[in-house]
PDB file of N, CA and C in Angstrom:
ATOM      1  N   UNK A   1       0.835  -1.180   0.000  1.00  0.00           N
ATOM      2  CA  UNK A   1       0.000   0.000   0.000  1.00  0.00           C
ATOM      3  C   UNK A   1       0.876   1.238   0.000  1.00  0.00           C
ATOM      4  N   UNK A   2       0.651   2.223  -0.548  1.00  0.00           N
ATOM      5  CA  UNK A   2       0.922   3.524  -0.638  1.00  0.00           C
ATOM      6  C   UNK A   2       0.088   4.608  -0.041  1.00  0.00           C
ATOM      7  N   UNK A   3       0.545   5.410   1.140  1.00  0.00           N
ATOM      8  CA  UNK A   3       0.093   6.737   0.884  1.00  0.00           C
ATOM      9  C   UNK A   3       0.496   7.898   1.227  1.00  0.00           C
ATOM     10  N   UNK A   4       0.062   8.906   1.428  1.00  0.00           N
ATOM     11  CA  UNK A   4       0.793   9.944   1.017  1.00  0.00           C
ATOM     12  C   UNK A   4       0.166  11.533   1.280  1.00  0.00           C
ATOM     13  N   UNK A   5       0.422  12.485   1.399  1.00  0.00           N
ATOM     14  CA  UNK A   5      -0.176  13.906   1.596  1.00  0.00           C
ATOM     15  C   UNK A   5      -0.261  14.332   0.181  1.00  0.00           C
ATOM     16  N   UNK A   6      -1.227  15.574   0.391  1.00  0.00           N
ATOM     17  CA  UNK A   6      -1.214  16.132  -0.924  1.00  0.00           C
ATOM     18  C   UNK A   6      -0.693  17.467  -0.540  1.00  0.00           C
ATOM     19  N   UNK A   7      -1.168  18.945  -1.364  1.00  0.00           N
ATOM     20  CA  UNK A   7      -0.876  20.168  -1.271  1.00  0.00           C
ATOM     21  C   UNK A   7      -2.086  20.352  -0.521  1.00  0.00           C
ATOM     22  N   UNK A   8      -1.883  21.789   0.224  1.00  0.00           N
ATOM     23  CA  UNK A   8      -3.294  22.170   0.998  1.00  0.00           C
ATOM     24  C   UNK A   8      -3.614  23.197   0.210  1.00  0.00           C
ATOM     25  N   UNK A   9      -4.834  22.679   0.366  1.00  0.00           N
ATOM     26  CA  UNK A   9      -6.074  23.455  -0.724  1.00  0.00           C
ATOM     27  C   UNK A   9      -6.499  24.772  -0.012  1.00  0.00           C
ATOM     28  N   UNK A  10      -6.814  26.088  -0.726  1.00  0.00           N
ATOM     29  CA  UNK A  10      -7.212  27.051   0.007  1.00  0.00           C
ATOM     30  C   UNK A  10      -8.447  27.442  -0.773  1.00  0.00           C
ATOM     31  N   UNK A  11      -9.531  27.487   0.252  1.00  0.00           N
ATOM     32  CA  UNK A  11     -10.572  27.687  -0.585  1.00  0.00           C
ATOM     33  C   UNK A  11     -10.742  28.755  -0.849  1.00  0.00           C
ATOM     34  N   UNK A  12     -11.427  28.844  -2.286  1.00  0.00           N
ATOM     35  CA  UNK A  12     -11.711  30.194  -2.493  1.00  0.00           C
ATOM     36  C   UNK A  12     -12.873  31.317  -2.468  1.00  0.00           C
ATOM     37  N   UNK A  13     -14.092  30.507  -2.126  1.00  0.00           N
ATOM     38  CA  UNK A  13     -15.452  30.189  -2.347  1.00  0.00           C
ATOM     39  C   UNK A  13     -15.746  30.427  -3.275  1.00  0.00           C
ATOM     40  N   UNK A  14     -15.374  30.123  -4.173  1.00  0.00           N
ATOM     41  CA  UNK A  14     -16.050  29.719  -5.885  1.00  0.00           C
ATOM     42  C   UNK A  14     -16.085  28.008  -5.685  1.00  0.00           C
ATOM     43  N   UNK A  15     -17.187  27.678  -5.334  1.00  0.00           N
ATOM     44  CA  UNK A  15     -16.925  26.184  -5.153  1.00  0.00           C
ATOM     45  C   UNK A  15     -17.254  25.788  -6.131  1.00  0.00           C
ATOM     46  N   UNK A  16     -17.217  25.828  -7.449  1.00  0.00           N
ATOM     47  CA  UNK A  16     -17.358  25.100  -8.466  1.00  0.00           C
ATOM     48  C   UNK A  16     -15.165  25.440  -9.350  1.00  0.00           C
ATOM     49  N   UNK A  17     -14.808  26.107  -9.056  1.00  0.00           N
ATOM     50  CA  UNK A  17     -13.465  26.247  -9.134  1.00  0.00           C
ATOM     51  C   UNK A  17     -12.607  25.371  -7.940  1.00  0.00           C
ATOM     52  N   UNK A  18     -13.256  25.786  -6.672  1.00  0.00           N
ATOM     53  CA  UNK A  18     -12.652  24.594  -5.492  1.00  0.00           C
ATOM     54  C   UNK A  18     -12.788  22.956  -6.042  1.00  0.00           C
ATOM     55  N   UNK A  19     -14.015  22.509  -6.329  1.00  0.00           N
ATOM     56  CA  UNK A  19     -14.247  21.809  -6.637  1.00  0.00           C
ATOM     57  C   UNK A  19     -13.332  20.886  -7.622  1.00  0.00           C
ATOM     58  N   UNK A  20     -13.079  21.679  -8.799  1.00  0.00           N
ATOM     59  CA  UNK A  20     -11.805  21.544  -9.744  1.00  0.00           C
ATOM     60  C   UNK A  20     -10.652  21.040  -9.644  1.00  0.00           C
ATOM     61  N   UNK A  21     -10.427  21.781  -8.777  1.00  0.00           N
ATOM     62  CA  UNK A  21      -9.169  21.442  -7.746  1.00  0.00           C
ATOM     63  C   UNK A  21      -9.108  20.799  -7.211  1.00  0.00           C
ATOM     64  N   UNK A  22      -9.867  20.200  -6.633  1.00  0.00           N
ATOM     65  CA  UNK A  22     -10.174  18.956  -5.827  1.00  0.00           C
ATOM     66  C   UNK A  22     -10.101  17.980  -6.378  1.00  0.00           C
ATOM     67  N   UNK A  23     -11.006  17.944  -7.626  1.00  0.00           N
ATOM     68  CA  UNK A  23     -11.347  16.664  -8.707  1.00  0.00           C
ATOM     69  C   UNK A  23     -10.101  16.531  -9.446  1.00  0.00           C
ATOM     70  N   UNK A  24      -9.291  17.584 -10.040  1.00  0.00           N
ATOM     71  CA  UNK A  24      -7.859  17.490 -10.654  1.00  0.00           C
ATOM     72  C   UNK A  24      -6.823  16.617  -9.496  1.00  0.00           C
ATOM     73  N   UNK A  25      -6.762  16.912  -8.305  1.00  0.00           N
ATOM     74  CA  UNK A  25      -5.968  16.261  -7.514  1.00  0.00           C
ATOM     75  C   UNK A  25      -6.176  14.373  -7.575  1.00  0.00           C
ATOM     76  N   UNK A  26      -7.540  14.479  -7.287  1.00  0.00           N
ATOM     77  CA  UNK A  26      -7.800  13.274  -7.358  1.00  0.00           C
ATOM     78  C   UNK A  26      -7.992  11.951  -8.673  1.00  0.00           C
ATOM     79  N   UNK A  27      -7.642  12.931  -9.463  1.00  0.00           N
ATOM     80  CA  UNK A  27      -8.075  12.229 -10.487  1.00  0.00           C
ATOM     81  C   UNK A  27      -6.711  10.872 -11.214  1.00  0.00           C
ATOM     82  N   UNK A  28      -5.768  11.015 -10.649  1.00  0.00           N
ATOM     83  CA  UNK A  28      -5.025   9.969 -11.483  1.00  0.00           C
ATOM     84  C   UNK A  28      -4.883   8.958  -9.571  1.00  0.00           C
ATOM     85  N   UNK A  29      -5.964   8.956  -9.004  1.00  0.00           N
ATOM     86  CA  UNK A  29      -6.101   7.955  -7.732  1.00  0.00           C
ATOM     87  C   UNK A  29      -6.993   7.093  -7.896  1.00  0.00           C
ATOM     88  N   UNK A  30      -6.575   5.791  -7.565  1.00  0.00           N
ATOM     89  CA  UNK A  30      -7.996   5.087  -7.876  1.00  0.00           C
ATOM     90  C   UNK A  30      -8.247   4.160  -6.902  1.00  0.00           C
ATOM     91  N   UNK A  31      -6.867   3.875  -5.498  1.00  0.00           N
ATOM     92  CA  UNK A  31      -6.964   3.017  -4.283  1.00  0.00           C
ATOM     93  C   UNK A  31      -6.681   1.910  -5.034  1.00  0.00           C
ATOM     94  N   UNK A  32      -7.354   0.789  -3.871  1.00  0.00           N
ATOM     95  CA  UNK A  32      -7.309  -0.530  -3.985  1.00  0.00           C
ATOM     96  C   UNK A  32      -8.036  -1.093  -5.127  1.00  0.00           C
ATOM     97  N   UNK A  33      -9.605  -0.536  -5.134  1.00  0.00           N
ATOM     98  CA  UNK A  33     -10.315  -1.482  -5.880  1.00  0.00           C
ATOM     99  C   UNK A  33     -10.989   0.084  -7.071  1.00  0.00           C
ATOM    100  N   UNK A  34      -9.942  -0.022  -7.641  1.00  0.00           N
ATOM    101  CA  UNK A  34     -10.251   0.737  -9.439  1.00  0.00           C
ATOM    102  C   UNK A  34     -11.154   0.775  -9.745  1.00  0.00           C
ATOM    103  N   UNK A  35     -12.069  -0.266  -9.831  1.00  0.00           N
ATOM    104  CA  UNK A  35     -13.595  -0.433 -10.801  1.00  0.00           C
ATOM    105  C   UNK A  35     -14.293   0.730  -9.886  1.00  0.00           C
ATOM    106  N   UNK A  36     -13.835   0.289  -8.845  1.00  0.00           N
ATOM    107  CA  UNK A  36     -14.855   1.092  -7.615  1.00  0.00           C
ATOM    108  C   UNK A  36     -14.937   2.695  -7.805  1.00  0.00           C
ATOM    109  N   UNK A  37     -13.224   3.130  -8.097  1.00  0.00           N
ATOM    110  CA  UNK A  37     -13.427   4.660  -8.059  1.00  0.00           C
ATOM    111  C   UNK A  37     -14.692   5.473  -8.718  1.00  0.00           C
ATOM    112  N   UNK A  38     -14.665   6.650  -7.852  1.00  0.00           N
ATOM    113  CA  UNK A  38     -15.515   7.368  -8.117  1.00  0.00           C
ATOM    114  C   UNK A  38     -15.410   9.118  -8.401  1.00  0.00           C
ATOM    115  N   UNK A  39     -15.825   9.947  -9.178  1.00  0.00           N
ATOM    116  CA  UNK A  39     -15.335  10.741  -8.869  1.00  0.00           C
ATOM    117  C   UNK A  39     -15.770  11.899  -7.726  1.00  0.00           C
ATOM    118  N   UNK A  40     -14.935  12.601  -6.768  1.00  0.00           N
ATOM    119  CA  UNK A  40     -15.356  13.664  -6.253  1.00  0.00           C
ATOM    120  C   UNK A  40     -16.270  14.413  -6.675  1.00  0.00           C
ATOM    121  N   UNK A  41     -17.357  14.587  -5.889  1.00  0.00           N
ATOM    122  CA  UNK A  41     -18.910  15.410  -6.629  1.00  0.00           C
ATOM    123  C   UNK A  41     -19.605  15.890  -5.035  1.00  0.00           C
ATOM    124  N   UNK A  42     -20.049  17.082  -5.030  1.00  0.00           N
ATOM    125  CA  UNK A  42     -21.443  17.307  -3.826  1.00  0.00           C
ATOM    126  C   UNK A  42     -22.402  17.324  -4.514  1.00  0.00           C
ATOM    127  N   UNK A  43     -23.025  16.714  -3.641  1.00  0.00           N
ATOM    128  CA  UNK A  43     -24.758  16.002  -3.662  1.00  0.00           C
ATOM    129  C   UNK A  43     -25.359  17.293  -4.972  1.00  0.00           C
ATOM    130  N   UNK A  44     -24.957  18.690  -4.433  1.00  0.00           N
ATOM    131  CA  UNK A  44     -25.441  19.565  -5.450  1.00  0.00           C
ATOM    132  C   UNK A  44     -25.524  19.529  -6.829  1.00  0.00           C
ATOM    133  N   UNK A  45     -24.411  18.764  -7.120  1.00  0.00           N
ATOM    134  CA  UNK A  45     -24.048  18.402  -8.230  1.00  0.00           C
ATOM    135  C   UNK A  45     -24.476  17.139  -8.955  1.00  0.00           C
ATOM    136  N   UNK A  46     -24.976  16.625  -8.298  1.00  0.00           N
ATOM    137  CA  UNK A  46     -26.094  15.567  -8.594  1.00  0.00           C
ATOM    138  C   UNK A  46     -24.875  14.064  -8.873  1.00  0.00           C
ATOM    139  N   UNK A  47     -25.628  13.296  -9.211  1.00  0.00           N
ATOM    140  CA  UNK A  47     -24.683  11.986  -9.410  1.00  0.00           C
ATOM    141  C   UNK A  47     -24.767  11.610 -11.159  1.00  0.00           C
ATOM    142  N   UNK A  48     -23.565  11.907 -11.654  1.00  0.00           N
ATOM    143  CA  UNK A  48     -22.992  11.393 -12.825  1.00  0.00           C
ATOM    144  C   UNK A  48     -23.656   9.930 -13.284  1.00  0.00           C
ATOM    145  N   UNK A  49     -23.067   8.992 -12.808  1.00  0.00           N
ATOM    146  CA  UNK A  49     -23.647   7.635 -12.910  1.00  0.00           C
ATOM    147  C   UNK A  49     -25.320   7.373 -12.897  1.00  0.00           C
ATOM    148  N   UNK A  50     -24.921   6.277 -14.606  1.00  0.00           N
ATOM    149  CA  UNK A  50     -26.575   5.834 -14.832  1.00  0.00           C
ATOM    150  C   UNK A  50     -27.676   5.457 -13.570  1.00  0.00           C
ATOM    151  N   UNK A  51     -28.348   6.181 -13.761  1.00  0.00           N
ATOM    152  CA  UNK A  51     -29.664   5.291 -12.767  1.00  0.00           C
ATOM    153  C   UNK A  51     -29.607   3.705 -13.168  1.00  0.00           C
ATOM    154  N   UNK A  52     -29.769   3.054 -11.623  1.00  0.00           N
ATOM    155  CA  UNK A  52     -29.741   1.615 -11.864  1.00  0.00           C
ATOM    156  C   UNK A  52     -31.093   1.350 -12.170  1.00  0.00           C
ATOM    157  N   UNK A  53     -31.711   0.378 -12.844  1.00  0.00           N
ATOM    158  CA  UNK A  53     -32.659   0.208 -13.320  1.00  0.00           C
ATOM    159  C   UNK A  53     -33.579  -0.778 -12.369  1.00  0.00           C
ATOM    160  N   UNK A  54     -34.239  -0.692 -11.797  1.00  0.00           N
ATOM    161  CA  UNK A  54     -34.854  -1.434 -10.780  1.00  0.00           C
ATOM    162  C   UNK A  54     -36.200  -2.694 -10.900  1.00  0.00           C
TER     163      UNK A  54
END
């Protein structure tokens, strides 16, 4: 296992620019289980991923 710190983030309150920043950091991480990753999102932002079909 690997881990590690990142840079500290200063917010700016443009949270759709914070946000960015956030999602850019995270984006070449994927942990243990890859399939699983997901990306950084608030609820505001609704969820990317297909509705499961029920």
């Amino acid at each position: 296992m690997t881990t590690g710190l990142g840079p500290t983030l200063t917010l700016t309150g443009d949270v759709g620019a914070d946000m960015d920043a956030i999602r850019a950091f995270y984006s070449d991480k994927s942990g243990l289980r890859p399939d699983r990753r997901v990306e950084p999102r608030l609820r505001e932002e609704g969820d990317p991923r297909p509705a499961a079909s029920a």
